[in-house]
N, C-alpha and C. Protein backbone atom coordinates (compact mmCIF):
# COMPACT_ATOMS: atom_id res chain seq x y z
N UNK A 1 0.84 -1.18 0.00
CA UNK A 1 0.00 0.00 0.00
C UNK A 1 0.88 1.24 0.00
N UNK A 2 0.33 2.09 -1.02
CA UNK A 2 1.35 3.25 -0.32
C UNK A 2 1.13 3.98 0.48
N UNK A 3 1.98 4.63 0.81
CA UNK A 3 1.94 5.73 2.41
C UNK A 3 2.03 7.33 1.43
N UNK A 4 1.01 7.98 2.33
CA UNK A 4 0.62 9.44 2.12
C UNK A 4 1.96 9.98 2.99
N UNK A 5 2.98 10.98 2.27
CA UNK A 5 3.45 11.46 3.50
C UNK A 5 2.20 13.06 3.89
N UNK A 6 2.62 13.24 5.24
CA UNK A 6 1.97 14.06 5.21
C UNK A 6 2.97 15.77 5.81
N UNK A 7 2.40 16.62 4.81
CA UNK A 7 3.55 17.65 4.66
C UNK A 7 3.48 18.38 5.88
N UNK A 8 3.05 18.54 6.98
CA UNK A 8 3.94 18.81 8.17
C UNK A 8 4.86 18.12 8.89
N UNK A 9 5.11 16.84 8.23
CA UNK A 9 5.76 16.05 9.44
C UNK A 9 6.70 16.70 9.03
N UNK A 10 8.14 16.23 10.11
CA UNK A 10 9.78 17.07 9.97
C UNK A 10 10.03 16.17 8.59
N UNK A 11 10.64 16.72 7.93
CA UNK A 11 11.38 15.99 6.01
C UNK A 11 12.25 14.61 6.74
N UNK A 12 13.03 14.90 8.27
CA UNK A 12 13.86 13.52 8.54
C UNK A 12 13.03 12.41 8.78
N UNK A 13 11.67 12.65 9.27
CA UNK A 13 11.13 11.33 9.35
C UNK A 13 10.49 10.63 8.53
N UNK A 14 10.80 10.79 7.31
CA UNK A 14 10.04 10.24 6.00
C UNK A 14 10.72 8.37 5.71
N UNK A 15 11.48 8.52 6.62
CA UNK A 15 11.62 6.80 6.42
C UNK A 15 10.40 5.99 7.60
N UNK A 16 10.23 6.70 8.41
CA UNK A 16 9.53 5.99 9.62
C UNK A 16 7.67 6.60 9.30
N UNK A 17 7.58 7.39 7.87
CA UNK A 17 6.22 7.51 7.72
C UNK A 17 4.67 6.78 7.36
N UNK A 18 5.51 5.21 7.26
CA UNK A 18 4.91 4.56 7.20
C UNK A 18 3.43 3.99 8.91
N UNK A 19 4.82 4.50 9.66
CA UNK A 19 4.29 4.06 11.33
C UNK A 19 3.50 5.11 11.56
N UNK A 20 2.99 6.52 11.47
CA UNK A 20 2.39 7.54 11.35
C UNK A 20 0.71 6.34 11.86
N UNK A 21 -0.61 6.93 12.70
CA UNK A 21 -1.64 6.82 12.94
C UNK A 21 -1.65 5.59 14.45
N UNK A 22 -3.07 5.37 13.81
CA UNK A 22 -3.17 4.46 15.06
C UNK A 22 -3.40 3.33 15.06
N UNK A 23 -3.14 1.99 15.16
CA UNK A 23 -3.08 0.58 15.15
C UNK A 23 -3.28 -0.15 16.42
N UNK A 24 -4.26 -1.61 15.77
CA UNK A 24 -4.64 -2.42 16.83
C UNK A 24 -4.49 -3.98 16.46
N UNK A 25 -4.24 -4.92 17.12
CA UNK A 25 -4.63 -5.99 16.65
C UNK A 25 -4.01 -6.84 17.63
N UNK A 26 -3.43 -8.08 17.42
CA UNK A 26 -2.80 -8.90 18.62
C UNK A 26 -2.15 -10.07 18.13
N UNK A 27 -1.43 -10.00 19.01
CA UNK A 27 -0.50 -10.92 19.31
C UNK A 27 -0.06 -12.37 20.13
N UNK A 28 1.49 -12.49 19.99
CA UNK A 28 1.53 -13.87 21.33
C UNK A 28 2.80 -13.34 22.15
N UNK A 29 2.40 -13.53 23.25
CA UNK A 29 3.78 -13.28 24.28
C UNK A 29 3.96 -14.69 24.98
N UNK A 30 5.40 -15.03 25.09
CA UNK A 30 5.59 -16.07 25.47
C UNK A 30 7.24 -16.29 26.30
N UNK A 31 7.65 -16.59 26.91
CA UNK A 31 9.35 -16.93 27.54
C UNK A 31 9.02 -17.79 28.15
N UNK A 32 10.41 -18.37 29.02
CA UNK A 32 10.60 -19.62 29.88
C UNK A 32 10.15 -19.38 31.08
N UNK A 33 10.03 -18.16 31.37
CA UNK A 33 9.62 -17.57 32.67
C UNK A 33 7.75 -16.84 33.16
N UNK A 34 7.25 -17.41 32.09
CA UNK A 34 5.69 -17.03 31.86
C UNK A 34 5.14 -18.08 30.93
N UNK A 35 3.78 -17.87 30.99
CA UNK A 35 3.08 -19.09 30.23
C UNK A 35 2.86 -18.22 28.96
N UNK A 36 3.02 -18.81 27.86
CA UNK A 36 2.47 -18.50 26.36
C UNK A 36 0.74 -17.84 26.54
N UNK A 37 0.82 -17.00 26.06
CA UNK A 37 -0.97 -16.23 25.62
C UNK A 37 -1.19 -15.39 24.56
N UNK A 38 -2.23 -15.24 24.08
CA UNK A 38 -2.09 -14.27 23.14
C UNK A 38 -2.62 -12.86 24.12
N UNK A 39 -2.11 -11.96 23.21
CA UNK A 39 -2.21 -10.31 23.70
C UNK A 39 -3.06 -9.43 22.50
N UNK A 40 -3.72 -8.43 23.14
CA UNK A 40 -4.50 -7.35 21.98
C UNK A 40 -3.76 -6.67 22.21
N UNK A 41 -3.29 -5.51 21.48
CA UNK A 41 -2.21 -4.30 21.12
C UNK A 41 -3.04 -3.29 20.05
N UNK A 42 -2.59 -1.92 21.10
CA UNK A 42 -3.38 -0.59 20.54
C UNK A 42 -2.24 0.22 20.74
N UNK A 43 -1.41 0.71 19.45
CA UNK A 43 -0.56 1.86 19.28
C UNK A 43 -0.54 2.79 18.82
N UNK A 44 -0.56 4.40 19.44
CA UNK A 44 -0.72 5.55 18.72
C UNK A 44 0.93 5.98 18.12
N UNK A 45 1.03 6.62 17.21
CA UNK A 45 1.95 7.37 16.49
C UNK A 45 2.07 8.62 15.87
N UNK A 46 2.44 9.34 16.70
CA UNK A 46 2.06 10.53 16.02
C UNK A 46 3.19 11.67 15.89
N UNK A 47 3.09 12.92 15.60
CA UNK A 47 4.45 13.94 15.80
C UNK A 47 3.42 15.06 15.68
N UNK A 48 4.07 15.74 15.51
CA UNK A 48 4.46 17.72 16.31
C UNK A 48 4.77 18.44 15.08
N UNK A 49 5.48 17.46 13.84
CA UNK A 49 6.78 18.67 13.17
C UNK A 49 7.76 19.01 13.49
N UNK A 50 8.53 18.57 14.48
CA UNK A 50 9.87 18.24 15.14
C UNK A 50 10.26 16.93 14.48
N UNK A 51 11.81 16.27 14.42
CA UNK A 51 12.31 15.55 13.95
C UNK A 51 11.81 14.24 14.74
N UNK A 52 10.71 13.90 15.03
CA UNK A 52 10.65 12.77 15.73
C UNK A 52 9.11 12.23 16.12
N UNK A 53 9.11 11.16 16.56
CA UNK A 53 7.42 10.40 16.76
C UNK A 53 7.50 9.89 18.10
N UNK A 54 6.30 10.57 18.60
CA UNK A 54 5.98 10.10 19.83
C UNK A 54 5.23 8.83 19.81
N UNK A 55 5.25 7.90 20.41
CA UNK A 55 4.92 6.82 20.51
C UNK A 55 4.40 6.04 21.80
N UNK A 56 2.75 5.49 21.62
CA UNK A 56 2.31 5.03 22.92
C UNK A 56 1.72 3.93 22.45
N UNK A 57 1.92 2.65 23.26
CA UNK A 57 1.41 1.54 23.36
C UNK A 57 0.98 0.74 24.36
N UNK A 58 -0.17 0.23 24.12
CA UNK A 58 -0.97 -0.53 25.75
C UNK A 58 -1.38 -1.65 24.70
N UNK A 59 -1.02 -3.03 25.97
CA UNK A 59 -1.64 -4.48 25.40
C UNK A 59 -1.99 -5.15 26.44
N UNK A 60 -2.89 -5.90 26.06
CA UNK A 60 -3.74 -6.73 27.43
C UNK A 60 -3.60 -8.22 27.25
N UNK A 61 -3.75 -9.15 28.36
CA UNK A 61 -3.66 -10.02 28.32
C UNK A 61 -5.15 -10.59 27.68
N UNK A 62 -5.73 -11.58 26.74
CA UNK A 62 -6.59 -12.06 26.14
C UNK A 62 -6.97 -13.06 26.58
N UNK A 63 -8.24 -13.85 26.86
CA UNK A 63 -8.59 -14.57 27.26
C UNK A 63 -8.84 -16.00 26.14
N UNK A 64 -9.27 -17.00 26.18
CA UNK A 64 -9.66 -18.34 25.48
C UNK A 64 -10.56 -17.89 24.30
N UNK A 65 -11.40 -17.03 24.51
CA UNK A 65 -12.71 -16.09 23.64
C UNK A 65 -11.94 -14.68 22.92
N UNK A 66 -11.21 -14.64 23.16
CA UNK A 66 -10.09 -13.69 22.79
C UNK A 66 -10.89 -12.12 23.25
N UNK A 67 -11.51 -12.28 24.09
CA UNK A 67 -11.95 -10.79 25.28
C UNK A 67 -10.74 -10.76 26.35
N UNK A 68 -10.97 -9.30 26.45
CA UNK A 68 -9.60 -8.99 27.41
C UNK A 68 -9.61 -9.32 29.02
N UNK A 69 -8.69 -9.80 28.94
CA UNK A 69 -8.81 -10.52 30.53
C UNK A 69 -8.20 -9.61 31.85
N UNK A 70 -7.09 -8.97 31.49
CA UNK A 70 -6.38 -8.00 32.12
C UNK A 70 -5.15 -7.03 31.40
N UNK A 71 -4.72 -5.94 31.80
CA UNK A 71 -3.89 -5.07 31.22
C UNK A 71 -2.57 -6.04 31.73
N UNK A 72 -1.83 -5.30 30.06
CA UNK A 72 -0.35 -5.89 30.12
C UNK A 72 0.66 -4.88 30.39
N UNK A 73 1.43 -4.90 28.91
CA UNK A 73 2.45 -3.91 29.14
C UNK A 73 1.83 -2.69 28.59
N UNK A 74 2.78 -1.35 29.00
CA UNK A 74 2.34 0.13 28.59
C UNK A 74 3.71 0.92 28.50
N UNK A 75 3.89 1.21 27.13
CA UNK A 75 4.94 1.88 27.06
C UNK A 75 5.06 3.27 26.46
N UNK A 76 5.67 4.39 27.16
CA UNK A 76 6.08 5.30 25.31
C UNK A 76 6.87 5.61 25.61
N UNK A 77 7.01 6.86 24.45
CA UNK A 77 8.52 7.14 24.22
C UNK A 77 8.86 7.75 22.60
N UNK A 78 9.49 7.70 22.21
CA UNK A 78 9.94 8.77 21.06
C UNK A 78 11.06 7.93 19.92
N UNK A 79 10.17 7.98 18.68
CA UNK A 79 10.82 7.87 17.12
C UNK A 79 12.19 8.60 17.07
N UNK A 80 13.43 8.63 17.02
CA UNK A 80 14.11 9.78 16.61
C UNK A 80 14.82 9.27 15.13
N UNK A 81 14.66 9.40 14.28
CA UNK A 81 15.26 9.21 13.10
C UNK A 81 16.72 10.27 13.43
N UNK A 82 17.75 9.46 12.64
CA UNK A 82 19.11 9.96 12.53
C UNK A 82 19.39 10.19 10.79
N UNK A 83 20.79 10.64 10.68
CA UNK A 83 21.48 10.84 9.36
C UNK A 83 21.52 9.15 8.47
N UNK A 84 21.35 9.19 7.52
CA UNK A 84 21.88 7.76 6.43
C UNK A 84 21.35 6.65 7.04
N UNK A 85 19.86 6.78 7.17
CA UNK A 85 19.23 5.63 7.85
C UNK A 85 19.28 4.73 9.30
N UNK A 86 20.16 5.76 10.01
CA UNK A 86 20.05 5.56 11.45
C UNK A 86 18.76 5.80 12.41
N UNK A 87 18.37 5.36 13.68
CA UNK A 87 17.33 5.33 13.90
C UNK A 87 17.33 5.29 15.36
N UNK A 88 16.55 5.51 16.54
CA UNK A 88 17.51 5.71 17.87
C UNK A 88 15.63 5.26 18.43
N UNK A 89 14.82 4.70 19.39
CA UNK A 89 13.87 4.42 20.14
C UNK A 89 14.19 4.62 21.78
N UNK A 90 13.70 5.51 21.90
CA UNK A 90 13.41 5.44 23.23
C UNK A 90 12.10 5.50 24.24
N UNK A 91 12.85 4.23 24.88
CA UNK A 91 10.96 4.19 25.99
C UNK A 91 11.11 3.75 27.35
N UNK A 92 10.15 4.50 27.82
CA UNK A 92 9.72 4.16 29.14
C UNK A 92 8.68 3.42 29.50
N UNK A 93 8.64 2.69 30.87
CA UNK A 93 7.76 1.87 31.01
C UNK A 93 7.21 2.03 32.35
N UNK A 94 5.99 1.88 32.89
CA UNK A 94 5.82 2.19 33.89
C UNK A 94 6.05 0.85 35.29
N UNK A 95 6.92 -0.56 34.60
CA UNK A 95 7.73 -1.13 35.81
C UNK A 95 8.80 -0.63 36.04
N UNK A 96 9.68 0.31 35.70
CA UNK A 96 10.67 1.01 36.13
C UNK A 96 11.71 0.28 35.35
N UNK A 97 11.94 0.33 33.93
CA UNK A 97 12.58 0.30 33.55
C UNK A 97 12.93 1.08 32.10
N UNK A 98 13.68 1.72 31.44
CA UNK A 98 14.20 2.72 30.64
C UNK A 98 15.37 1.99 29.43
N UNK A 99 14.37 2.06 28.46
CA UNK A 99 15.21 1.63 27.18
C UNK A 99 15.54 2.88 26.21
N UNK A 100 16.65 2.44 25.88
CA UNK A 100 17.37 3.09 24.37
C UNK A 100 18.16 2.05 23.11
N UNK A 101 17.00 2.30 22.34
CA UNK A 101 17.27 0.96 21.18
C UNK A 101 17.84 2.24 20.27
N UNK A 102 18.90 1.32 19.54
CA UNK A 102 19.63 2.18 18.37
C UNK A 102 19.74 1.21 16.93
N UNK A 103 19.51 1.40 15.67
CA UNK A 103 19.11 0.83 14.34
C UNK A 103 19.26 1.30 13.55
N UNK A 104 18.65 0.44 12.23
CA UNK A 104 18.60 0.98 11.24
C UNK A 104 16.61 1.29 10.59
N UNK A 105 16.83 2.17 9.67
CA UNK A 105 15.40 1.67 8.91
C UNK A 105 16.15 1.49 7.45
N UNK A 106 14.89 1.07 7.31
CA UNK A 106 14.60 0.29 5.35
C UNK A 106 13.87 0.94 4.88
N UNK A 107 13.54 0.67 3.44
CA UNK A 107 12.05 0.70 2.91
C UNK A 107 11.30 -0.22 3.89
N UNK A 108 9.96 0.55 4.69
CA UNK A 108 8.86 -0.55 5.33
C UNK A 108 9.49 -0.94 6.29
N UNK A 109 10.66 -1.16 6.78
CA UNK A 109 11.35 -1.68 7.89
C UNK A 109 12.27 -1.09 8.99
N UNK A 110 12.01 -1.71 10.05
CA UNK A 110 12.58 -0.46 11.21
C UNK A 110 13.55 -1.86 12.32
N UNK A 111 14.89 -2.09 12.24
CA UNK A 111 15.47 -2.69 13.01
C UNK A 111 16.13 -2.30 14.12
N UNK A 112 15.99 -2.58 15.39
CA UNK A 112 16.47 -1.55 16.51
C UNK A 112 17.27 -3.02 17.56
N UNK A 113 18.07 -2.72 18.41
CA UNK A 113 18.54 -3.31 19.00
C UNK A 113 19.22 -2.56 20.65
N UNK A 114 18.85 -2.86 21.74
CA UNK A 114 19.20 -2.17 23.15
C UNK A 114 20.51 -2.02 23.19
N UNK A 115 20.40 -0.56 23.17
CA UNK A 115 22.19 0.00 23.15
C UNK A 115 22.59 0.69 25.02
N UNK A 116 21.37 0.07 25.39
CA UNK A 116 21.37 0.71 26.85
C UNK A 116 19.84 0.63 27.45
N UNK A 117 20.10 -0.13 28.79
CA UNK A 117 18.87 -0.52 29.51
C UNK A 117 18.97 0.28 31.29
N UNK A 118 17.83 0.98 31.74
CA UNK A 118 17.90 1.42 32.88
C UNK A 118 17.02 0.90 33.77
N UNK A 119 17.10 0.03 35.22
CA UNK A 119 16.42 -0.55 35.69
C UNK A 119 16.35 0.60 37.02
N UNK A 120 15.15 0.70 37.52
CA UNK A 120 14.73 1.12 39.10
C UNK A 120 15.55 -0.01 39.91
N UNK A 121 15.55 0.22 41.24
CA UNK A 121 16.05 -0.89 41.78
C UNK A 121 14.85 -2.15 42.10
N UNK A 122 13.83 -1.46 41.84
CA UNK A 122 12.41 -2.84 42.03
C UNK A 122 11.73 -3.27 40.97
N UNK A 123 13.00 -2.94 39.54
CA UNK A 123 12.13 -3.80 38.59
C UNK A 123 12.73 -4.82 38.50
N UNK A 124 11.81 -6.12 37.58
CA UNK A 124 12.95 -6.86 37.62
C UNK A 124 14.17 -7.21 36.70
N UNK A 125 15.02 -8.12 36.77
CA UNK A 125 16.00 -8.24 35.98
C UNK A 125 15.49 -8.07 34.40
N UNK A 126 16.09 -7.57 34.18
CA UNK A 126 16.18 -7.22 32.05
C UNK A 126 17.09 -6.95 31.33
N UNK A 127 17.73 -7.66 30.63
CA UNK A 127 19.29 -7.01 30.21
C UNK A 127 19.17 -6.30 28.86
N UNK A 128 18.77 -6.92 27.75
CA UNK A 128 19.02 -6.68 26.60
C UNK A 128 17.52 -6.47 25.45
N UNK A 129 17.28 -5.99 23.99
CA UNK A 129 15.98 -6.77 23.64
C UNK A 129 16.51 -6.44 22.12
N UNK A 130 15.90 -6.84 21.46
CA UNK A 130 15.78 -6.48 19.74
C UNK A 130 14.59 -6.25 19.71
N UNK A 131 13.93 -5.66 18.38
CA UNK A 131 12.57 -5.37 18.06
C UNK A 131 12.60 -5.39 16.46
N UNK A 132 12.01 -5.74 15.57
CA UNK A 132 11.99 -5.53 14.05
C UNK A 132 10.50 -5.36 14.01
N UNK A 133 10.40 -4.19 13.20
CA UNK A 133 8.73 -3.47 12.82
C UNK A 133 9.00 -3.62 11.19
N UNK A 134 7.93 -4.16 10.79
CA UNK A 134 7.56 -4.01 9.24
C UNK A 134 6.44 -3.90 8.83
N UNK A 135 6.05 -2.84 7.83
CA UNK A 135 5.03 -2.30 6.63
C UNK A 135 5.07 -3.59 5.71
N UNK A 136 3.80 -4.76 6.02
CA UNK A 136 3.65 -5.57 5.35
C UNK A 136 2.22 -5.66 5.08
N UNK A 137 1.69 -5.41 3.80
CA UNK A 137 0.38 -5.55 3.24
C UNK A 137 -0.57 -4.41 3.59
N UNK A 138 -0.06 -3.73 4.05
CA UNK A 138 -0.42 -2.49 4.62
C UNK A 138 -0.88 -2.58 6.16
N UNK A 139 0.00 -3.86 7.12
CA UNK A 139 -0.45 -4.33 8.73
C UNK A 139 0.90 -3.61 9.03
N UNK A 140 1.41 -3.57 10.22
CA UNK A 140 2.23 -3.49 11.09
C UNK A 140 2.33 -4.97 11.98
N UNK A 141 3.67 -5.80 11.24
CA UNK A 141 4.18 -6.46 11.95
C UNK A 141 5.45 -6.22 12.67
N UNK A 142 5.37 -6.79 13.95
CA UNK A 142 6.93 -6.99 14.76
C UNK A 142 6.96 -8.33 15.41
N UNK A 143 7.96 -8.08 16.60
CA UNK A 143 9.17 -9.02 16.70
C UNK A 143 9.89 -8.32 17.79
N UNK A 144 10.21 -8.97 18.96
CA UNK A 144 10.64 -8.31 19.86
C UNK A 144 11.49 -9.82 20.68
N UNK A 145 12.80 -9.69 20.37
CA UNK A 145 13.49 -10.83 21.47
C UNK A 145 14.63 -9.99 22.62
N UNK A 146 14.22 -10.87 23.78
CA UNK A 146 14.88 -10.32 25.00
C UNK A 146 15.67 -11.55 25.59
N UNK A 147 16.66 -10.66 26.32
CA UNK A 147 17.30 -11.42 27.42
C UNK A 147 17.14 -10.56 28.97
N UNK A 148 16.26 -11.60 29.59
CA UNK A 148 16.07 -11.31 31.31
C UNK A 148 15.38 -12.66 32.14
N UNK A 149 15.68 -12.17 33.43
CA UNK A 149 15.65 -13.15 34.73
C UNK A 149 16.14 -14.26 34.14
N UNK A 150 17.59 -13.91 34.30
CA UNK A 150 18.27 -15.33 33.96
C UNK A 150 18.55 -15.89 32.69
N UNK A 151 17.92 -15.39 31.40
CA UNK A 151 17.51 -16.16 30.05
C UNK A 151 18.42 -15.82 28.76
N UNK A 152 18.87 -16.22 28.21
CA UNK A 152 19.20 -15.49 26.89
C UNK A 152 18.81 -14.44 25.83
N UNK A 153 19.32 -14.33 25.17
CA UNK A 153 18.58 -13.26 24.25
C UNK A 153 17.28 -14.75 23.35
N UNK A 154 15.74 -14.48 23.34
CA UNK A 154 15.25 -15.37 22.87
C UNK A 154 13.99 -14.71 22.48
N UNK A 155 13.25 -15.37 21.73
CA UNK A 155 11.88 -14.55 21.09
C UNK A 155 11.12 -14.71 22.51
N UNK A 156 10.26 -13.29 22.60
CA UNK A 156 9.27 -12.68 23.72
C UNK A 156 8.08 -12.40 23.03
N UNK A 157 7.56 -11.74 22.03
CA UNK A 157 6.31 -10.62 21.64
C UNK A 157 6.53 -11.17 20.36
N UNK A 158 5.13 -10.98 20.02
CA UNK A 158 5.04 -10.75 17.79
C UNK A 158 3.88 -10.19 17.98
N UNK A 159 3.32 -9.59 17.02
CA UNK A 159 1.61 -9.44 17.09
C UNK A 159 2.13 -9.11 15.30
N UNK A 160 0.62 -8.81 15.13
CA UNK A 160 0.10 -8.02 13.41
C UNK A 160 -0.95 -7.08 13.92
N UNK A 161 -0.97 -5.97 13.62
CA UNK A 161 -1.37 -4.51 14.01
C UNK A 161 -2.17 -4.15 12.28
N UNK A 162 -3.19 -3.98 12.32
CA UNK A 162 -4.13 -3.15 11.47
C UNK A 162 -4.20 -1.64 11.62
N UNK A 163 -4.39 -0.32 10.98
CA UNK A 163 -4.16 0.89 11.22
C UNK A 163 -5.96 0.83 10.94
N UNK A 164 -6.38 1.74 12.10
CA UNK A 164 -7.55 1.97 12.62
C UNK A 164 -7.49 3.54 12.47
């Protein structure tokens, strides 16, 4: 599908204009340290006209009927596109912990990887994560693998996101 840019955004974020609106749909979360479920996921995207996208996301845990059973994770935080396809994510979370993913984008594609993790002293262990976002068929798919409490770097999150 193609993407409208739209002429206020800043001219640097025209690689990440695909992520622009608002998206829902769901997913599976799963590690060695939790039971496998699927998740619903609702993400806004938006900007200002400054070089960058603010970014908010809430997902709930889903039940057998796929109705929401309880709230999951909730994050935001900020798009910053860089020079020659560099790409920088940063987010906060409200268990007390503070990411800064640093990447690349593509055409349709956004690869980021934790160049720095900040824990409260009462969250729990989290060391590392990757994330890959892609403009496929006109959905928003990702991909999110972590290493914490103990584990390797290993697949955590996927969903497919529809723009609503």
């Amino acid at each position: 599908m193609p993407i409208e840019i739209d002429p206020t955004m800043h001219p640097d974020c025209a690689p990440l204009a695909w992520m622009l609106g608002s998206w829902a749909g769901a997913g599976v979360v799963g590690y060695p340290s939790i039971e496998s479920r699927n998740f619903g996921q609702e993400i806004d995207v938006t900007h200002d006209g400054r070089p960058f996208f603010m970014w908010t996301s809430r997902a709930w845990i889903l039940d057998a009927q796929g109705n929401k059973e309880r709230p999951a994770a909730v994050e935001t935080g900020f798009w910053r596109p860089q020079p020659d396809g560099e790409v920088e994510l940063l987010l906060t979370h409200p268990t007390g912990i503070v990411e800064m993913y640093y990447g690349r984008t593509s055409p349709a594609k956004v690869e980021v990887a934790t160049d720095g993790v900040i824990r409260s002293p009462h969250a729990k262990e989290y060391n590392a994560a990757s994330r890959l976002y892609g403009y496929v068929n006109g959905n928003m798919m990702w991909v999110m693998d972590m290493a914490a409490t103990g584990h390797a770097m290993q697949s955590h999150l996927s969903a497919e996101l529809r723009r609503v």
